[in-house]
N, C-alpha and C. Protein backbone atom coordinates (compact mmCIF):
# COMPACT_ATOMS: atom_id res chain seq x y z
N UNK A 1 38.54 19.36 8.02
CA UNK A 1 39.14 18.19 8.64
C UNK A 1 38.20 17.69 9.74
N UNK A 2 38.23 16.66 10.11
CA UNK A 2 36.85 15.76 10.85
C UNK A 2 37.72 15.57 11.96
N UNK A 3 36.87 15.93 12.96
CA UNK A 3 37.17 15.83 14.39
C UNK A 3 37.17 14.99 15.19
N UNK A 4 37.87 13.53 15.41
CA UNK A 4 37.47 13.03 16.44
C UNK A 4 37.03 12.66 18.12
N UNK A 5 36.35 12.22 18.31
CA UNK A 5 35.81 12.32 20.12
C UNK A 5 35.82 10.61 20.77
N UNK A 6 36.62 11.14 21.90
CA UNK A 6 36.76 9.84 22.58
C UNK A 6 35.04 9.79 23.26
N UNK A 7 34.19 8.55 22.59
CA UNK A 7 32.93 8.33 23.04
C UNK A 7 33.11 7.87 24.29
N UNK A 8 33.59 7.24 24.96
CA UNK A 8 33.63 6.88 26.03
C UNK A 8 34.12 7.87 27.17
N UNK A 9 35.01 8.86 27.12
CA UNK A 9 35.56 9.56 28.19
C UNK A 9 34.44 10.88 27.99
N UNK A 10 34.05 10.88 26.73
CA UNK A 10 32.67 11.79 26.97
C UNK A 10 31.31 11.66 27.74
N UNK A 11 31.40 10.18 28.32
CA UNK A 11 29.70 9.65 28.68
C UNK A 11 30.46 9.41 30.12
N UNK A 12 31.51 9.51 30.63
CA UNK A 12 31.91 9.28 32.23
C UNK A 12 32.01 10.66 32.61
N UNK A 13 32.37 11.70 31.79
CA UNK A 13 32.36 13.31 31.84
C UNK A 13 31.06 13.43 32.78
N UNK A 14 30.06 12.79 32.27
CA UNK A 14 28.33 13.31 32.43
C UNK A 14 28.08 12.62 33.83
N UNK A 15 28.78 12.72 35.00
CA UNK A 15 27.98 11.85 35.78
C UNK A 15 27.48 13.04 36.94
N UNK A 16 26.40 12.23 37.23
CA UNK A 16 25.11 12.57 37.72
C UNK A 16 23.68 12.39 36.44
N UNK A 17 24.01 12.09 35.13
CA UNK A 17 23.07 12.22 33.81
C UNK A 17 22.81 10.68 34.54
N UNK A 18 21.16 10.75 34.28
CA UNK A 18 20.86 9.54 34.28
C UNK A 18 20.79 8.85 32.78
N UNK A 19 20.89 7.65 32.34
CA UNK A 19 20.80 6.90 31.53
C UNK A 19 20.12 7.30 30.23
N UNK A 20 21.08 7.83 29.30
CA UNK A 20 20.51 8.35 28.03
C UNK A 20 21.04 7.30 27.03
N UNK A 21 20.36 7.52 25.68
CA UNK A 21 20.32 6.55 24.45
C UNK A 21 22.24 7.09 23.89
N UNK A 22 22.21 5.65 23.17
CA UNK A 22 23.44 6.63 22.83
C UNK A 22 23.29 7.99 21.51
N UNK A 23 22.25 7.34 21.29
CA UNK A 23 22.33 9.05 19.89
C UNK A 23 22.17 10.09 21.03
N UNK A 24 21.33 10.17 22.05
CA UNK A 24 21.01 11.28 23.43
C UNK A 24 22.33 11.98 23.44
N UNK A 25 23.72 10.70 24.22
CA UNK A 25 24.72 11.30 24.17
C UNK A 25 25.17 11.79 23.08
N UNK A 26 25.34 11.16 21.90
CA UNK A 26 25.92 11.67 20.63
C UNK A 26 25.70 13.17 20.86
N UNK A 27 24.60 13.54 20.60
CA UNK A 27 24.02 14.69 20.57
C UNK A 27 24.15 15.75 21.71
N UNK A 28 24.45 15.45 23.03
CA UNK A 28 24.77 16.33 23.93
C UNK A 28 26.19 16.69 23.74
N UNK A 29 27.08 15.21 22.86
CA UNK A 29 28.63 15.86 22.97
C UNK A 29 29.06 16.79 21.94
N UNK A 30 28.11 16.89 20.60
CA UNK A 30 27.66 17.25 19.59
C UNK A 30 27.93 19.04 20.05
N UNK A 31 26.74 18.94 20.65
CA UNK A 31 26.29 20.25 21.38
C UNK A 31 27.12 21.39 22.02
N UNK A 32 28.03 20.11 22.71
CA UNK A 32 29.22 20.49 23.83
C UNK A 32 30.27 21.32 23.08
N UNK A 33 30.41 20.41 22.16
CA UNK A 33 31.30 20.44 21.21
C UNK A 33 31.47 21.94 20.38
N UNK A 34 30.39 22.05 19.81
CA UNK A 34 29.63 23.54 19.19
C UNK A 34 30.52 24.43 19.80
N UNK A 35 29.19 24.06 21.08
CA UNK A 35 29.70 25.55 22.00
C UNK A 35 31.21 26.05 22.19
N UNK A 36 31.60 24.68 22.45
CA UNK A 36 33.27 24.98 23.24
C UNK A 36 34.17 25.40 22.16
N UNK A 37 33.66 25.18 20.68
CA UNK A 37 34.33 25.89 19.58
C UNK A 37 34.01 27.36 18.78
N UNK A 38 32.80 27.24 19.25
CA UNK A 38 32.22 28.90 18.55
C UNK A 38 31.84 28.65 17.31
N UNK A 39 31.45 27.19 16.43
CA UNK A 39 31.51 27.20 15.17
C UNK A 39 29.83 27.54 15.05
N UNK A 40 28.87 27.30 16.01
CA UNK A 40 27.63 27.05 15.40
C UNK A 40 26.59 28.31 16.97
N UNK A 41 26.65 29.34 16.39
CA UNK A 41 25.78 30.21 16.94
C UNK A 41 24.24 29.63 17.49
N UNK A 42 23.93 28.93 17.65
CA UNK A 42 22.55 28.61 17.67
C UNK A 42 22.40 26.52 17.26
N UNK A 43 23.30 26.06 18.25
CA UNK A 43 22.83 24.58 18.14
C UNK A 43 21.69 23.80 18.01
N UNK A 44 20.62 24.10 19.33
CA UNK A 44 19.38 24.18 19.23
C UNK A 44 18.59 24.16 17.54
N UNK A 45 19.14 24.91 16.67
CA UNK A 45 18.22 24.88 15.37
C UNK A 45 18.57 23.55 15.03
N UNK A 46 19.84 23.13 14.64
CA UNK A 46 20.64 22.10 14.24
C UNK A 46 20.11 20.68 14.46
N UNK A 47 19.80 20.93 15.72
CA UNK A 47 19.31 19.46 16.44
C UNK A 47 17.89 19.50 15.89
N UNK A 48 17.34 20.21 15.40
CA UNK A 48 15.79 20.03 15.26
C UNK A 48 15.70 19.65 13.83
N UNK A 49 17.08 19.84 12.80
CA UNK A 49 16.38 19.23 11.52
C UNK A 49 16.20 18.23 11.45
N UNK A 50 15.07 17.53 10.65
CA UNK A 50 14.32 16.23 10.59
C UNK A 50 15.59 15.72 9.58
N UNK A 51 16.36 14.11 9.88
CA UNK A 51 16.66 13.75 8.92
C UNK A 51 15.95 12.21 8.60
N UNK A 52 16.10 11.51 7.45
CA UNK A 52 15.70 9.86 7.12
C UNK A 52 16.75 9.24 7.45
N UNK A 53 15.92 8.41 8.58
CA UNK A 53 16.74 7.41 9.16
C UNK A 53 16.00 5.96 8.52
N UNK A 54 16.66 5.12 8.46
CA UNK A 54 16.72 4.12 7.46
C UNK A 54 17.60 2.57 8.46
N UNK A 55 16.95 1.52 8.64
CA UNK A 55 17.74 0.45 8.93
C UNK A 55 18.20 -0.66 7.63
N UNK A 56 18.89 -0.78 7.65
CA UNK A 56 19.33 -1.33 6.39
C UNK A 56 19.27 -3.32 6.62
N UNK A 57 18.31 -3.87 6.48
CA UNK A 57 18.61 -5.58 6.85
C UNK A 57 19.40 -6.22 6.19
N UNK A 58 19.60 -5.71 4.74
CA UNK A 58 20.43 -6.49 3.95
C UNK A 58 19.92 -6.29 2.37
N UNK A 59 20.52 -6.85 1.43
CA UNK A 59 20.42 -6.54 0.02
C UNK A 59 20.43 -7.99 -0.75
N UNK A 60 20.31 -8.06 -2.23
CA UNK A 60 20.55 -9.10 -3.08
C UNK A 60 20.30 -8.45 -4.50
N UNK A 61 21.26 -9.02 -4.80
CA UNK A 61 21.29 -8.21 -6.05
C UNK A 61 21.07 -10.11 -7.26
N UNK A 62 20.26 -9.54 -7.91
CA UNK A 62 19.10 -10.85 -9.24
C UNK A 62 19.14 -10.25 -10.18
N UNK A 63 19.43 -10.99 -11.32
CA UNK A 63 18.96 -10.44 -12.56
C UNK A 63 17.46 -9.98 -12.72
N UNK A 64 17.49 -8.92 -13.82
CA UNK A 64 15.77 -8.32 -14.39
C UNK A 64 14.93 -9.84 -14.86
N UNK A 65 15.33 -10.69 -14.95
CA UNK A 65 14.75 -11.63 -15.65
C UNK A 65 13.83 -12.41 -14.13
N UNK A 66 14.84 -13.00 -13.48
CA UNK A 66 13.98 -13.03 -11.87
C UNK A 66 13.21 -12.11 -10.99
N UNK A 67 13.54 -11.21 -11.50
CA UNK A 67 12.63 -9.94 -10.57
C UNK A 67 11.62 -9.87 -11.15
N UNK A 68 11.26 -10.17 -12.41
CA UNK A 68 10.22 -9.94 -13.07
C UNK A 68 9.05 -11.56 -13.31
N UNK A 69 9.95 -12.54 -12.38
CA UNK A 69 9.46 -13.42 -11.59
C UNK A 69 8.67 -13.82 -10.53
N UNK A 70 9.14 -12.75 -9.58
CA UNK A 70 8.93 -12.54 -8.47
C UNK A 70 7.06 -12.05 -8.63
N UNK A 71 6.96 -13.00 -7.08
CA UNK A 71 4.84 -12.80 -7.36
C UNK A 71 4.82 -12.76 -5.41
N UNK A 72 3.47 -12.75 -5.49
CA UNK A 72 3.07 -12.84 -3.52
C UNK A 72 3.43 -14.26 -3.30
N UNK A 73 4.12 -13.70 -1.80
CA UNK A 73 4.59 -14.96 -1.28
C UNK A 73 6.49 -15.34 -1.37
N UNK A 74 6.59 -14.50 -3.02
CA UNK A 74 8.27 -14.84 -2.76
C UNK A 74 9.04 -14.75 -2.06
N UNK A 75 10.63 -15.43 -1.51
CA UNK A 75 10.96 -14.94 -0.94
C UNK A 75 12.61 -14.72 -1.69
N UNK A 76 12.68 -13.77 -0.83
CA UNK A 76 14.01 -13.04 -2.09
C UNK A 76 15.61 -12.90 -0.38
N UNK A 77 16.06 -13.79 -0.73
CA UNK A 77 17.33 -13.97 0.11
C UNK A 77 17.90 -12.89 -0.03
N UNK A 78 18.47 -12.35 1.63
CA UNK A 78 19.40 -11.29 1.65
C UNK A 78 20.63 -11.67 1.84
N UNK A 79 22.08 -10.95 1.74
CA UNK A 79 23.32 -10.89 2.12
C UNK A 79 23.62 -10.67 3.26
N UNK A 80 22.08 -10.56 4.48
CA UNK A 80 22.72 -10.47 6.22
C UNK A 80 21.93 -11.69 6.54
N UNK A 81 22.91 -12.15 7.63
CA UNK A 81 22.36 -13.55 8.31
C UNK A 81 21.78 -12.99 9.28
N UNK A 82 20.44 -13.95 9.96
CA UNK A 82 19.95 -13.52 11.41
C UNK A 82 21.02 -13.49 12.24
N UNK A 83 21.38 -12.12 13.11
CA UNK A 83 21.79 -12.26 14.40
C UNK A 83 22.79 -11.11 14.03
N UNK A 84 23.09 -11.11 12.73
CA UNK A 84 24.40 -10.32 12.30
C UNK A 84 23.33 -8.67 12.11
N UNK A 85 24.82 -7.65 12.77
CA UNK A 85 24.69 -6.28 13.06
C UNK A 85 23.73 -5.93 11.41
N UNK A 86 22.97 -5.22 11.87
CA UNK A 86 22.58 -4.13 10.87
C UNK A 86 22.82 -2.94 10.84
N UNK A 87 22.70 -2.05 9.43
CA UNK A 87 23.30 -0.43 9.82
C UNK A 87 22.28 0.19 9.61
N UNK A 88 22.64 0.93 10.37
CA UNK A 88 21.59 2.26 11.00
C UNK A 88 22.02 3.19 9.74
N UNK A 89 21.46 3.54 8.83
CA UNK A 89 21.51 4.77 8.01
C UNK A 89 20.86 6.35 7.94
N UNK A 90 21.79 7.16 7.85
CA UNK A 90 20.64 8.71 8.05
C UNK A 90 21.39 9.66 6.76
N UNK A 91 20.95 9.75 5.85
CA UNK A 91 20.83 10.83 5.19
C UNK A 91 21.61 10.18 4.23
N UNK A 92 22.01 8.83 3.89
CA UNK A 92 22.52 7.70 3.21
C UNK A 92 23.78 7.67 3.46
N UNK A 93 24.34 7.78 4.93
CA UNK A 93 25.56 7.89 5.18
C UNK A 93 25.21 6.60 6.99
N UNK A 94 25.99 5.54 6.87
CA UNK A 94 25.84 4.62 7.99
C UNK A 94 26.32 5.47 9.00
N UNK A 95 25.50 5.47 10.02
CA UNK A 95 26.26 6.24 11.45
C UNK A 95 26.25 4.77 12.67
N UNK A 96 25.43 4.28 12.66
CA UNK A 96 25.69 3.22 13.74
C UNK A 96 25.00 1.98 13.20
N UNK A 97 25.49 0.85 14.26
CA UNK A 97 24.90 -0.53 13.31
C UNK A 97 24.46 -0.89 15.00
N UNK A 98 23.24 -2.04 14.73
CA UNK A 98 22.70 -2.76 16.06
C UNK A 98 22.03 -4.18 15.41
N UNK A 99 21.10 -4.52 16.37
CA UNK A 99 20.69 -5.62 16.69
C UNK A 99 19.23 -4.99 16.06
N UNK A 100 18.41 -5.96 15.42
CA UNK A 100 17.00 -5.68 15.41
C UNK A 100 16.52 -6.42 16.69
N UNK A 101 15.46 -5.89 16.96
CA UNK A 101 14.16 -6.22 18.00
C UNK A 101 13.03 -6.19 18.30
N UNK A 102 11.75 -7.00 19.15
CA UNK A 102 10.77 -6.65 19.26
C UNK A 102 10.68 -5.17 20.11
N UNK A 103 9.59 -4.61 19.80
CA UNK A 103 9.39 -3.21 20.58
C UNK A 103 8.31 -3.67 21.58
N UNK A 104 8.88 -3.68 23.17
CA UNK A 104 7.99 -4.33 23.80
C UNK A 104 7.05 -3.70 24.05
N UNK A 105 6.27 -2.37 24.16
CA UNK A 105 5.08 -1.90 24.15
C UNK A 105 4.22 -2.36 22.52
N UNK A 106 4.73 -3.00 21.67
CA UNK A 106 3.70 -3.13 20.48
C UNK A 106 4.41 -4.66 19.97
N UNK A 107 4.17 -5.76 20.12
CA UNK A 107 5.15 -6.75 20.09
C UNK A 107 4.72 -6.85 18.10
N UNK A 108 4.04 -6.01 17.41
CA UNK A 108 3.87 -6.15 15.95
C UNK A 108 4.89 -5.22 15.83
N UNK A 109 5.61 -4.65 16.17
CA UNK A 109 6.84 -3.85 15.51
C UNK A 109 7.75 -4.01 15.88
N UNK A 110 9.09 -3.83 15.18
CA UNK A 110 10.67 -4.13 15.54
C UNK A 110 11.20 -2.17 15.66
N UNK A 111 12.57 -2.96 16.09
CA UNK A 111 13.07 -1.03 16.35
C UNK A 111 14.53 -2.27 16.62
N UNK A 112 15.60 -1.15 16.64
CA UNK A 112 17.04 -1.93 16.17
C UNK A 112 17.28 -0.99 18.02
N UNK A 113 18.30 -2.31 18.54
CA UNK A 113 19.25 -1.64 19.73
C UNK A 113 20.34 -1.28 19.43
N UNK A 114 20.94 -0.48 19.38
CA UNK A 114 22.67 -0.01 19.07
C UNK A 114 23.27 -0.65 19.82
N UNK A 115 24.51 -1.06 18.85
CA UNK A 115 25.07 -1.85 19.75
C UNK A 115 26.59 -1.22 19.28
N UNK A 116 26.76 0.00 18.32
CA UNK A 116 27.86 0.33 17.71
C UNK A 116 27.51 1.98 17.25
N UNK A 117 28.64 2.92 17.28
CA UNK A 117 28.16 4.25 16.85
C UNK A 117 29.26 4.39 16.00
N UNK A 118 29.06 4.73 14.57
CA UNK A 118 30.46 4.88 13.45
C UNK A 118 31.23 5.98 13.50
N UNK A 119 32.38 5.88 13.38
CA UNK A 119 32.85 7.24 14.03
C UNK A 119 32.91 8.21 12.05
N UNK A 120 33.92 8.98 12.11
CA UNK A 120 33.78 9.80 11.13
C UNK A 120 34.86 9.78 10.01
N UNK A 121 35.61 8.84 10.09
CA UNK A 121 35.64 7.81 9.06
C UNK A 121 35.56 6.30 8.64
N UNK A 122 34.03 5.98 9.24
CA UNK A 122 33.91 4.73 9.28
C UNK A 122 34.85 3.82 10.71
N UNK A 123 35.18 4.41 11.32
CA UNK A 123 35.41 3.47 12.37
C UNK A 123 34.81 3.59 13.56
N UNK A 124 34.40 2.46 13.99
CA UNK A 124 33.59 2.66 15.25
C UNK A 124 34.12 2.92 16.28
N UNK A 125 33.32 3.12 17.17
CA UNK A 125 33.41 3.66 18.60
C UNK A 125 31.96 2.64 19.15
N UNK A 126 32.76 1.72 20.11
CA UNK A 126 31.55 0.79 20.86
C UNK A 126 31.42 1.26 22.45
């Protein structure tokens, strides 16, 4: 059975923490959490597996007949409008959705701001 956590009364818990990401917190309440239950001997390992994280911009689904159209230069319309949330994907399961953005130390790359964390059955926690 899936546990839920009030995200918010967990990140006012922490004061004196200076200003962490929200996966930071995710992961410290994560942690907290462990411990205060006895389920996971050794958290620390847990946090270190590498998973694929994935931003998702949007999709379109074309017949084989247009795809096999498609040359340099096309452009192939998605199902998200500019401005609208994208989801954050890890291990092909959505955990949070944000905003894309420039990354201001490299203005040639984007990186997404959270602006939403999914809770654990699909409902968020903002």
């Amino acid at each position: 059975m899936a546990q839920s956590f009030d995200y918010e009364s967990a990140s006012a818990a922490d004061e004196g923490h200076t200003e962490a990401s929200p996966l930071e917190r995710l992961a410290e309440i994560a942690a907290r959490t462990a411990e205060e239950t006895g389920k996971f001997a050794n958290v620390d390992a847990i946090l270190r597996i590498p998973v694929t994280m994935q931003v998702v911009l949007g999709s379109a689904t074309i017949p084989v007949a247009n795809l096999m159209k498609l040359g340099r230069g096309a452009v192939v319309p998605l199902d998200h409008r500019v401005g609208e949330p994208v989801d954050v994907v890890v291990n092909g399961r959505v955990v949070a959705r944000g905003e894309v953005v420039v990354v201001e130390e490299d203005n040639s790359r984007f990186g997404v701001s959270l602006t939403e964390i999914v809770g654990p059955l699909g409902q968020g926690d903002t």
